[in-house]
C-alpha atoms as a PDB file:
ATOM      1  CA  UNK A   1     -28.068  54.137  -3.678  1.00  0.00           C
ATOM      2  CA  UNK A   2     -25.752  56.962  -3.164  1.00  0.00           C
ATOM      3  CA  UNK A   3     -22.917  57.810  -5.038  1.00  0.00           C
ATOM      4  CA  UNK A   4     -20.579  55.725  -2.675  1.00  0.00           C
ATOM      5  CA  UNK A   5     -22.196  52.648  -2.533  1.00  0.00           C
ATOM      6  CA  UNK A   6     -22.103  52.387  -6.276  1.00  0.00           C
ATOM      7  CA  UNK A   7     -17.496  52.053  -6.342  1.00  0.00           C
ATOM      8  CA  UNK A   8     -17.912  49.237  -3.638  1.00  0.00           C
ATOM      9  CA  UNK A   9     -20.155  47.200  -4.932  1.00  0.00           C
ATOM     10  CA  UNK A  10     -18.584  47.634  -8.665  1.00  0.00           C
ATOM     11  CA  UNK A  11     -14.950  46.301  -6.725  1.00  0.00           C
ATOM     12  CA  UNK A  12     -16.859  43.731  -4.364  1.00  0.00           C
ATOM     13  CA  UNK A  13     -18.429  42.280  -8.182  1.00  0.00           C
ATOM     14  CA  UNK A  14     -14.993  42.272  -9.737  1.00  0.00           C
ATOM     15  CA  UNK A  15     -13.559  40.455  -6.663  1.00  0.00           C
ATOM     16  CA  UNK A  16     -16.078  38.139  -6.878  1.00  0.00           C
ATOM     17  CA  UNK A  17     -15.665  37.493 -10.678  1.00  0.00           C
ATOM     18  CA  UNK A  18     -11.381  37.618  -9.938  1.00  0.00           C
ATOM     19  CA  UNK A  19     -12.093  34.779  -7.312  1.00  0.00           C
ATOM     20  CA  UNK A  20     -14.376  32.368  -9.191  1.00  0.00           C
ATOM     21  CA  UNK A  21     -12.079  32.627 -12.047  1.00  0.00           C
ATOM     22  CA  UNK A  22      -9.218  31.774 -10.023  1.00  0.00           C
ATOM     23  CA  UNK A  23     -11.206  28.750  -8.991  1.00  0.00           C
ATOM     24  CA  UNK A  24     -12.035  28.038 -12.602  1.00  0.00           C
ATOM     25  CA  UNK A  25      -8.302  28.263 -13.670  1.00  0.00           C
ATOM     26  CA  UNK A  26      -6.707  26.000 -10.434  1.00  0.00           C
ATOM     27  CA  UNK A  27      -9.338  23.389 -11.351  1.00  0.00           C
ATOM     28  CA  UNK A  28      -7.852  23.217 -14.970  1.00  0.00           C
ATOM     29  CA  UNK A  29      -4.521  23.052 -13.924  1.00  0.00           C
ATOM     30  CA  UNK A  30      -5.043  20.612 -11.279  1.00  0.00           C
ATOM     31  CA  UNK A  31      -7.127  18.233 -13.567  1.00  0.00           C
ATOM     32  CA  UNK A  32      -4.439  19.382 -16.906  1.00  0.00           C
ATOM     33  CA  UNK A  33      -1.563  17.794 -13.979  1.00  0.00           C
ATOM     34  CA  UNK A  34      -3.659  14.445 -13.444  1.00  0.00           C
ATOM     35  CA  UNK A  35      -3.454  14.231 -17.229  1.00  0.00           C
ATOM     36  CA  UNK A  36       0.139  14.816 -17.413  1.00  0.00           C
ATOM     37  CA  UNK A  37       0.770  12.393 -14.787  1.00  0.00           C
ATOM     38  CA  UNK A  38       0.965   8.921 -15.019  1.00  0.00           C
ATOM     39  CA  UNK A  39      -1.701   6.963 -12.168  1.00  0.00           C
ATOM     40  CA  UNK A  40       1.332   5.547 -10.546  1.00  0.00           C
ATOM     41  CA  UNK A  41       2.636   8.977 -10.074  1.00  0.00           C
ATOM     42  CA  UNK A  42      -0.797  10.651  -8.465  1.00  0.00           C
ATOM     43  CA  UNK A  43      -1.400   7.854  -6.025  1.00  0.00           C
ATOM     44  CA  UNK A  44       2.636   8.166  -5.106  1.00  0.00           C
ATOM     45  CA  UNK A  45       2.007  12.184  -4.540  1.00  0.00           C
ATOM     46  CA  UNK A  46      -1.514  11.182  -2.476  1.00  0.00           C
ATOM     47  CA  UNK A  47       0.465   9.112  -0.200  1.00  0.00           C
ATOM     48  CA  UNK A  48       3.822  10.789   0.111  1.00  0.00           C
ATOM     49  CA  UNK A  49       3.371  11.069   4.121  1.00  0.00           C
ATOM     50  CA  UNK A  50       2.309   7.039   4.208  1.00  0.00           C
ATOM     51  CA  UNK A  51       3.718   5.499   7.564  1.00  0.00           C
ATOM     52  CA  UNK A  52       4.277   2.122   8.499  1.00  0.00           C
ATOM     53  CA  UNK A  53       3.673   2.886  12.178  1.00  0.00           C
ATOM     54  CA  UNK A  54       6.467   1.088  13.423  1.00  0.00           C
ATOM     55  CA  UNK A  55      10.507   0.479  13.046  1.00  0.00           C
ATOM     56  CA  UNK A  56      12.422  -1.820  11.184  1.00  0.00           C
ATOM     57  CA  UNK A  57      15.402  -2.534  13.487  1.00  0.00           C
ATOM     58  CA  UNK A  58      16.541  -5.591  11.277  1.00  0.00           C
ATOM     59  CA  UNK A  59      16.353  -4.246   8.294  1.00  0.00           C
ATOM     60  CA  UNK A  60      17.812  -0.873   9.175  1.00  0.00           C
ATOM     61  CA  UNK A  61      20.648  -2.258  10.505  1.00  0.00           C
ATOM     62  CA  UNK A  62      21.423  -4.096   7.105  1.00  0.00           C
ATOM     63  CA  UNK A  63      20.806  -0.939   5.263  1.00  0.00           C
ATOM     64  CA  UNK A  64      22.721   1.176   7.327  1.00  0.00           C
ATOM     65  CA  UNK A  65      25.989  -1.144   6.878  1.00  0.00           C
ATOM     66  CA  UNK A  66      25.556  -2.625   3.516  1.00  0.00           C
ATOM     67  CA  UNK A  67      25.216  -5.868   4.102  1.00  0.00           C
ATOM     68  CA  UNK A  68      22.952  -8.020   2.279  1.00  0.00           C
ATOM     69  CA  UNK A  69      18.976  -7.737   3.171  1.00  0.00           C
ATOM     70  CA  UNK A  70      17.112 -10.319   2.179  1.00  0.00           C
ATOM     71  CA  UNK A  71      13.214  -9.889   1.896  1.00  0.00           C
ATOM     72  CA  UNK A  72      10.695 -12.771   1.664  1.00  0.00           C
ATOM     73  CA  UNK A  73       7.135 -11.376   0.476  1.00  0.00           C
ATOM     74  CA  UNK A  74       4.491 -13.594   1.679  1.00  0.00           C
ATOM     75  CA  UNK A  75       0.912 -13.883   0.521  1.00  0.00           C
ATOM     76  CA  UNK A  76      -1.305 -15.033  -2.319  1.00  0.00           C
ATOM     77  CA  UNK A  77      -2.236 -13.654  -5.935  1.00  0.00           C
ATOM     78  CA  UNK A  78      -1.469  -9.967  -4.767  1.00  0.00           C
ATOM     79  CA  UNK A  79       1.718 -11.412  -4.304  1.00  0.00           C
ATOM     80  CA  UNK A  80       2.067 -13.167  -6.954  1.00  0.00           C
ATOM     81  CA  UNK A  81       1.241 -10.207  -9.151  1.00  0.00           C
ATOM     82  CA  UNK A  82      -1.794 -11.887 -10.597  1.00  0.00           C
ATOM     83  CA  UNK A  83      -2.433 -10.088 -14.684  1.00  0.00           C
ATOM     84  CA  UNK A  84       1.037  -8.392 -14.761  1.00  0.00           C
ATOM     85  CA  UNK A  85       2.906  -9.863 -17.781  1.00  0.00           C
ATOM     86  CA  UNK A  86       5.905 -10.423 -16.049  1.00  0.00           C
ATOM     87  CA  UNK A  87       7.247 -11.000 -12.434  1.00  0.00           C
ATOM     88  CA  UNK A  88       9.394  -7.308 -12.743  1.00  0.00           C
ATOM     89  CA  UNK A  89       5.520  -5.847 -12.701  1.00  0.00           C
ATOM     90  CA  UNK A  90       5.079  -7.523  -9.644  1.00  0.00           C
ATOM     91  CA  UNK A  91       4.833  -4.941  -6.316  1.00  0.00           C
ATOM     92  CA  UNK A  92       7.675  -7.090  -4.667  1.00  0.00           C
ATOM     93  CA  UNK A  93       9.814  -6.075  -7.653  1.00  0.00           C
ATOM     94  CA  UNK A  94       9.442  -3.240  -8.099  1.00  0.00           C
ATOM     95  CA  UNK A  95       9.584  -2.429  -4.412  1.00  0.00           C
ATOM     96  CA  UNK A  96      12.986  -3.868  -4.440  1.00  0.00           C
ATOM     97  CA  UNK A  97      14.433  -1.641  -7.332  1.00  0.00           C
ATOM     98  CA  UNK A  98      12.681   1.397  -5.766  1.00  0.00           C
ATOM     99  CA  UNK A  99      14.990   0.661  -2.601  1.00  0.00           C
ATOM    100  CA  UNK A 100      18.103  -0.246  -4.955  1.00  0.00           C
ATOM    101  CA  UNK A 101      16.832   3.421  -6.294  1.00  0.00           C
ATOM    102  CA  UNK A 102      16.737   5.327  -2.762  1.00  0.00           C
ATOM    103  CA  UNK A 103      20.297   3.159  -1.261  1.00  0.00           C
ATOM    104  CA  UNK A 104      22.023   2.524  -4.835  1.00  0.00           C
ATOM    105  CA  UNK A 105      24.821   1.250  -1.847  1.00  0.00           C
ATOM    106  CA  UNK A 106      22.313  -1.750  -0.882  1.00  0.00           C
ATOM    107  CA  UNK A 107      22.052  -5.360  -1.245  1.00  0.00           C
ATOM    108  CA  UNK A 108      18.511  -6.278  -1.374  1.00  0.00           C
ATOM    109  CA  UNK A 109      17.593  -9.932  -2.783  1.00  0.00           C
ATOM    110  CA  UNK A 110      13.606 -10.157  -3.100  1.00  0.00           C
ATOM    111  CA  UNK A 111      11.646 -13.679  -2.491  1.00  0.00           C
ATOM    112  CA  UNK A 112       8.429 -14.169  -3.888  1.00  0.00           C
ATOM    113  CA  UNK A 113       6.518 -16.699  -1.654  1.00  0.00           C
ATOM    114  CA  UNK A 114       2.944 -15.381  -3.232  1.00  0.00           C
ATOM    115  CA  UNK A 115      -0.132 -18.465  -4.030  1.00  0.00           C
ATOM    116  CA  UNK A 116      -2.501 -17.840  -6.033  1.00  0.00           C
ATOM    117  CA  UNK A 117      -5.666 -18.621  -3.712  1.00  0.00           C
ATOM    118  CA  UNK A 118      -3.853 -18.680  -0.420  1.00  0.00           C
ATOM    119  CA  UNK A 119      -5.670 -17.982   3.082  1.00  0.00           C
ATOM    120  CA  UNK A 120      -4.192 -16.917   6.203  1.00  0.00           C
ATOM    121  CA  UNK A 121      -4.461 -20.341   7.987  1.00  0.00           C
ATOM    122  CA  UNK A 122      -2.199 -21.542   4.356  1.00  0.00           C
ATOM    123  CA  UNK A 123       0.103 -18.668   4.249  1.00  0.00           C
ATOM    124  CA  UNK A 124       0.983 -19.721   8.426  1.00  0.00           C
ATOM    125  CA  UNK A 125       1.131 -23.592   7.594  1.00  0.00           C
ATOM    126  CA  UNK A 126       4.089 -22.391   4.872  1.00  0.00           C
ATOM    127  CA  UNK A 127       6.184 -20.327   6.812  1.00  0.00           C
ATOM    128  CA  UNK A 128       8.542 -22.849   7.681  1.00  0.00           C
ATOM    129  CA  UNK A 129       8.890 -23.722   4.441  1.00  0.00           C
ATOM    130  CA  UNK A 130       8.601 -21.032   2.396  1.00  0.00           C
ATOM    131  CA  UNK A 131       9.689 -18.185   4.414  1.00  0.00           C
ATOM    132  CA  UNK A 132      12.183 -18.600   7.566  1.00  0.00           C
ATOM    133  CA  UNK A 133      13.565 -21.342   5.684  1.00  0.00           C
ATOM    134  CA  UNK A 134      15.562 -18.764   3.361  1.00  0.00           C
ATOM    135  CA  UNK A 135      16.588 -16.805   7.118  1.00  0.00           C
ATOM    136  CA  UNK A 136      14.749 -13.379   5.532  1.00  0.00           C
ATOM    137  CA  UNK A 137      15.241  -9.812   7.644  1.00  0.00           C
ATOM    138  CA  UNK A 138      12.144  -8.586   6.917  1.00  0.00           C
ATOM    139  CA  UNK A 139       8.718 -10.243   6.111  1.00  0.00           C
ATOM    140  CA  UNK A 140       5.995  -8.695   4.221  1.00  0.00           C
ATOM    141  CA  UNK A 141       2.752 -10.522   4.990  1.00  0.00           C
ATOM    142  CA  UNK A 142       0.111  -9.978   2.202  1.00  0.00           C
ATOM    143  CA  UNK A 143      -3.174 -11.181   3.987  1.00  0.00           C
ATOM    144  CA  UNK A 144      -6.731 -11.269   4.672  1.00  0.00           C
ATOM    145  CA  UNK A 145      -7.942 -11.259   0.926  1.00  0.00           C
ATOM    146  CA  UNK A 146      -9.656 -14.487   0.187  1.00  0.00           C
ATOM    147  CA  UNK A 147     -10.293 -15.681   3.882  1.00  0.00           C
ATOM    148  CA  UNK A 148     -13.715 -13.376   3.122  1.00  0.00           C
ATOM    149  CA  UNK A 149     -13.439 -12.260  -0.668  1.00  0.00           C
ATOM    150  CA  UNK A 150     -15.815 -15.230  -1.697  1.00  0.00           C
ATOM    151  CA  UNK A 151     -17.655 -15.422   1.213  1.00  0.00           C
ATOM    152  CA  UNK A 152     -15.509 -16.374   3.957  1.00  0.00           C
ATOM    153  CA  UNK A 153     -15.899 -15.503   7.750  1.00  0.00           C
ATOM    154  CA  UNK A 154     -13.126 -13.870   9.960  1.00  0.00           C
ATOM    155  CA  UNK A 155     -13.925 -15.738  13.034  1.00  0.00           C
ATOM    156  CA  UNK A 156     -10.812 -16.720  14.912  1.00  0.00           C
ATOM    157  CA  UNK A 157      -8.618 -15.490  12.120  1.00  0.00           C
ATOM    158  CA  UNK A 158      -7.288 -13.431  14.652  1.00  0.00           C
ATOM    159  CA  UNK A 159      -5.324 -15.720  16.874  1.00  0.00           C
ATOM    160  CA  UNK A 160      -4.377 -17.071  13.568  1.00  0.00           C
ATOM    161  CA  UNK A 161      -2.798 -13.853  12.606  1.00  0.00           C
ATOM    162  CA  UNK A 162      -1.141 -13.222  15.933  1.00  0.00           C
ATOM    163  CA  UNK A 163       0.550 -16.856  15.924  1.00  0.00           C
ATOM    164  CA  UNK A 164       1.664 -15.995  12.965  1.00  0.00           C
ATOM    165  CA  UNK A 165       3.196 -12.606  13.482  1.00  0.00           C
ATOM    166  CA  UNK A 166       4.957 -14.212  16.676  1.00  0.00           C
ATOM    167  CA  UNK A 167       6.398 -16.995  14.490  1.00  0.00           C
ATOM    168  CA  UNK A 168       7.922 -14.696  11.883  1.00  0.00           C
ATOM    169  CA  UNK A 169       9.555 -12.668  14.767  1.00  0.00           C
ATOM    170  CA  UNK A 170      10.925 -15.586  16.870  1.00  0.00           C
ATOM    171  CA  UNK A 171      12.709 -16.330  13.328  1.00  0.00           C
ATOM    172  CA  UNK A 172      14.922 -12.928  14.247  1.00  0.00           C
ATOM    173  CA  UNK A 173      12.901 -11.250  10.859  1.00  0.00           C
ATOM    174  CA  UNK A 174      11.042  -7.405  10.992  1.00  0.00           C
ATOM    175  CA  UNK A 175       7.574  -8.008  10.098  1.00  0.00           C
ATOM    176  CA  UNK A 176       4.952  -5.519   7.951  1.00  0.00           C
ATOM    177  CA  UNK A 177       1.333  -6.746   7.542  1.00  0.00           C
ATOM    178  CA  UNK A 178      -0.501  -5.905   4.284  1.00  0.00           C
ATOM    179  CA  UNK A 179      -3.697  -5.008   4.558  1.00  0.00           C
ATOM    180  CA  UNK A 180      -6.994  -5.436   2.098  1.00  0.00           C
ATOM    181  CA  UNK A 181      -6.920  -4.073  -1.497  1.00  0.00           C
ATOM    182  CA  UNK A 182      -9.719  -1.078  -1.899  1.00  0.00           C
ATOM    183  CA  UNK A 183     -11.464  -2.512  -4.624  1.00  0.00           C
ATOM    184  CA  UNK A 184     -15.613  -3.581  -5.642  1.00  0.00           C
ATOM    185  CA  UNK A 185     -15.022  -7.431  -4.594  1.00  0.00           C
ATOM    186  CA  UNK A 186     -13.858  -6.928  -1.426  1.00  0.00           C
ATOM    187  CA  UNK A 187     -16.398  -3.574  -0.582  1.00  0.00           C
ATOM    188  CA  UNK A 188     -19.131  -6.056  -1.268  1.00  0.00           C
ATOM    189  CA  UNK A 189     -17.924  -8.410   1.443  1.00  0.00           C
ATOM    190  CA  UNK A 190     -19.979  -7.607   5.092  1.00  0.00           C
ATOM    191  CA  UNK A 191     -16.400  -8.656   6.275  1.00  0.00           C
ATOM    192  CA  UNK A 192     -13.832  -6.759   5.358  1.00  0.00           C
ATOM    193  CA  UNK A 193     -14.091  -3.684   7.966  1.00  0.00           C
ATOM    194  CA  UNK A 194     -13.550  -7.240  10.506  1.00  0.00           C
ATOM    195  CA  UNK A 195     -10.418  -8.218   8.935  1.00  0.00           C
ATOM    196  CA  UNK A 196      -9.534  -4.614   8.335  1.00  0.00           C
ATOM    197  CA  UNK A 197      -9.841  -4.245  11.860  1.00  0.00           C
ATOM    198  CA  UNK A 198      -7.971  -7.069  12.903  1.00  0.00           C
ATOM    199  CA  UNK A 199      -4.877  -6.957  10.910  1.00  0.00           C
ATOM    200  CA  UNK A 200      -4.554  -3.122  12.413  1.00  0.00           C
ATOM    201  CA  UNK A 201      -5.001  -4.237  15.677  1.00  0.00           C
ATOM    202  CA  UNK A 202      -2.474  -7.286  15.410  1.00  0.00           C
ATOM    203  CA  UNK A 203       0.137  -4.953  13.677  1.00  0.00           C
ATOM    204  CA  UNK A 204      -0.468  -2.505  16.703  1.00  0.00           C
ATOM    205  CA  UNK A 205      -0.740  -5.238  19.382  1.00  0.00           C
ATOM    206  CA  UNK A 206       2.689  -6.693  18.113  1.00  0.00           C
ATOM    207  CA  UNK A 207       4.882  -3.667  17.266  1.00  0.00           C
ATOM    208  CA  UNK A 208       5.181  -4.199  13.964  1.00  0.00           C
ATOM    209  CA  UNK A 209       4.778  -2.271  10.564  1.00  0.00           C
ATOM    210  CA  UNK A 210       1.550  -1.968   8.825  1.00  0.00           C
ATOM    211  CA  UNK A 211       1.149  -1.370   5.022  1.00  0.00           C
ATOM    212  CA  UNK A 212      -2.622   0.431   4.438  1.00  0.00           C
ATOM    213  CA  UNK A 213      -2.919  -0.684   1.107  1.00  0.00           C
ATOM    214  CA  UNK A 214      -6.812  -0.018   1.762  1.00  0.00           C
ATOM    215  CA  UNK A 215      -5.925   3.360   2.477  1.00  0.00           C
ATOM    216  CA  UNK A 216      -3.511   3.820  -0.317  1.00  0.00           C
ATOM    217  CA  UNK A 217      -5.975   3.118  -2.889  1.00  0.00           C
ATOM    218  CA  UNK A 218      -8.870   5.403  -1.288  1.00  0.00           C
ATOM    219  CA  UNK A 219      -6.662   8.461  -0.836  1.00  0.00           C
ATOM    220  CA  UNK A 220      -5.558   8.030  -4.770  1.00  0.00           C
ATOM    221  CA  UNK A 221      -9.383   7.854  -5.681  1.00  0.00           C
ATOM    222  CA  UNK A 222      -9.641  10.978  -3.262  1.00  0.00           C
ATOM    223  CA  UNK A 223      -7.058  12.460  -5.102  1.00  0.00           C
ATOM    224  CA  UNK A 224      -8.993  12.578  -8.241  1.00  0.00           C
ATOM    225  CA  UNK A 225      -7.865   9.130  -9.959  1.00  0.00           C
ATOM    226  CA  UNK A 226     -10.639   7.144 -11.654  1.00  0.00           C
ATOM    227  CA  UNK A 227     -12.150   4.542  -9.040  1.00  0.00           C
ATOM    228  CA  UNK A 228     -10.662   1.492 -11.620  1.00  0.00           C
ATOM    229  CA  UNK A 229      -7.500   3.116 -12.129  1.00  0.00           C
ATOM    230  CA  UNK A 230      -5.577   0.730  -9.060  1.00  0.00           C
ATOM    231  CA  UNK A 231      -7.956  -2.326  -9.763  1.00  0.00           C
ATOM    232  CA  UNK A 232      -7.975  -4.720 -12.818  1.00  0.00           C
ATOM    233  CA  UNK A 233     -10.461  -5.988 -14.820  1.00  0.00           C
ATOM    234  CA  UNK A 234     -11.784  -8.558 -12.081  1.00  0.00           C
ATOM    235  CA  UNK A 235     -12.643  -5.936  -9.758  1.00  0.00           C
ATOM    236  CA  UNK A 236     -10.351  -7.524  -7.329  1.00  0.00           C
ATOM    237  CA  UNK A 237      -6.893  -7.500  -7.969  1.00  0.00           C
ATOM    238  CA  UNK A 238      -4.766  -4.926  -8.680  1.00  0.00           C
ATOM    239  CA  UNK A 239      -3.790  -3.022 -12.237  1.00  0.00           C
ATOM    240  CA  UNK A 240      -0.315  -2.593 -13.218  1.00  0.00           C
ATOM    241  CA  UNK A 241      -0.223   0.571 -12.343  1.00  0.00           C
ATOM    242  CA  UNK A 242      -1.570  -0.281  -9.115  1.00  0.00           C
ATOM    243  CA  UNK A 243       1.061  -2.961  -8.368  1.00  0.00           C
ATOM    244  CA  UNK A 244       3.488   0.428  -9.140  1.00  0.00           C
ATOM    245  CA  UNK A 245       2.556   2.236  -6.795  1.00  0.00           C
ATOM    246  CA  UNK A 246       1.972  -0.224  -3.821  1.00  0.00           C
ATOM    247  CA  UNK A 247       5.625  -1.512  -4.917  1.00  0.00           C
ATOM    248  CA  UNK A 248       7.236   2.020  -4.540  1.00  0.00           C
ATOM    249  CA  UNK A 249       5.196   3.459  -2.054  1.00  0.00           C
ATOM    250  CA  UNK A 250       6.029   0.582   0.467  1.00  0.00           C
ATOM    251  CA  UNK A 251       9.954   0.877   0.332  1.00  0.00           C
ATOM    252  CA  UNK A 252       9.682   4.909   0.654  1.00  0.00           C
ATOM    253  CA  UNK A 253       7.625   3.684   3.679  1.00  0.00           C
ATOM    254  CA  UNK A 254      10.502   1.234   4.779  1.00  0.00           C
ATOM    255  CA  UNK A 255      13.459   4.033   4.375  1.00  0.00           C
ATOM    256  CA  UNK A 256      11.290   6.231   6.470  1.00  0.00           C
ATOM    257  CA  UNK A 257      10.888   4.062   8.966  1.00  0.00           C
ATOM    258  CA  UNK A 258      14.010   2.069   9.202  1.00  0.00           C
ATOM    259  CA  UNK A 259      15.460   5.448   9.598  1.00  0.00           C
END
């Protein structure tokens, strides 16, 4: 060695050492910020950018002047808010005080037309009933869950879905589709990628909004929250803090897009 090579590699080792401790000391302070932030609050900052991939004509034009928007939310258990201990824990609720939040100058009146258990072939047979009845102008449609969570198939769901879609919108209301929960019941299914698949594709098809609560949930767990953070006990349904986040992330979805 001669007596320059001995300087550069003595500042190429302390660069090394300055760089790996810089890695050392981002991974504390990133995993010291998880800590210090509540799981709602670290799946809201992994999904700040969520779309619903369509606009909201209806509701934007209630929001824009201040007249009253009503909002049926359609579904089963998710809807419902299955384990929360009341119905302001519910992800319809608290999406609708996260929108009196972003427009304090709104008035937003929530339905809750959740059933515990309900398919998508139910969910359609209520709509009358339950939904367009109450002259809504927007729709969020909660679906898919137990046509295969125990063991159900998806075949023809599809036209079932589309009928249904065309239904809500020939009742003058914006629709958004809500898609599969990411959680160990439904992963075990060999169908959910199908109905995945098929509510996207409907939602695209038809022009309307998509929530990915699917995606929602994985990006979280990408962002470093524990895989059971979102999901209750039962491995299928949401935690509180999971109805949180879906509940706040979806109306920062619906400003963006009914902007």
């Amino acid at each position: 060695m001669n007596r320059h090579q001995a300087p550069v590699r003595s500042v190429l080792k302390s660069g090394c050492i300055a760089a790996t401790l810089l890695i050392v000391l981002c991974k504390i302070g990133f995993t010291q910020a998880l800590q210090n932030r509540s799981v709602a609050e670290t799946c809201l900052a992994a999904n700040e950018n969520l779309s619903l991939g369509a606009p909201l004509p209806h509701t934007f034009a209630r929001l824009r002047s201040g007249s009253p928007l009503k909002v049926v939310a359609v579904g089963s258990s998710s809807t419902v808010g299955l384990w929360v201990l009341s119905s302001a824990g519910t992800y319809p609720e608290v999406m609708r005080r996260e929108l009196m939040r972003l427009r304090p100058s709104a008035n937003i009146e929530i339905v809750n037309s959740g059933r515990v258990g309900d398919t998508i072939p139910g969910n359609v047979a209520r709509f009358d009933r339950d939904v367009l009845s109450v002259k809504p102008e927007l729709v969020i449609w909660q679906l898919g869950t137990n046509d295969i969570a125990w063991g159900g198939r998806a075949d023809g769901l599809k036209d079932v879905v589309i009928g249904g879609v065309r239904v809500l919108k020939a009742g003058g209301a914006d629709v958004i589709l809500m898609d599969l929960q990411y959680a160990p019941v439904i992963l075990a299914s060999s169908h959910h990628s199908i109905i995945q698949t098929i509510i996207a594709d409907v939602a695209r098809q038809e022009h309307i909004g998509l929530f990915p609560r699917f995606a929602l949930m994985l990006h979280s767990m990408e962002a470093g929250l524990p895989s059971g953070a979102l999901v209750s006990w039962d491995g299928l349904h949401n935690s509180a803090e999971g109805y949180d986040c879906i509940g706040r992330a979806l109306a920062r979805a619906i400003i963006r897009s009914a902007r």
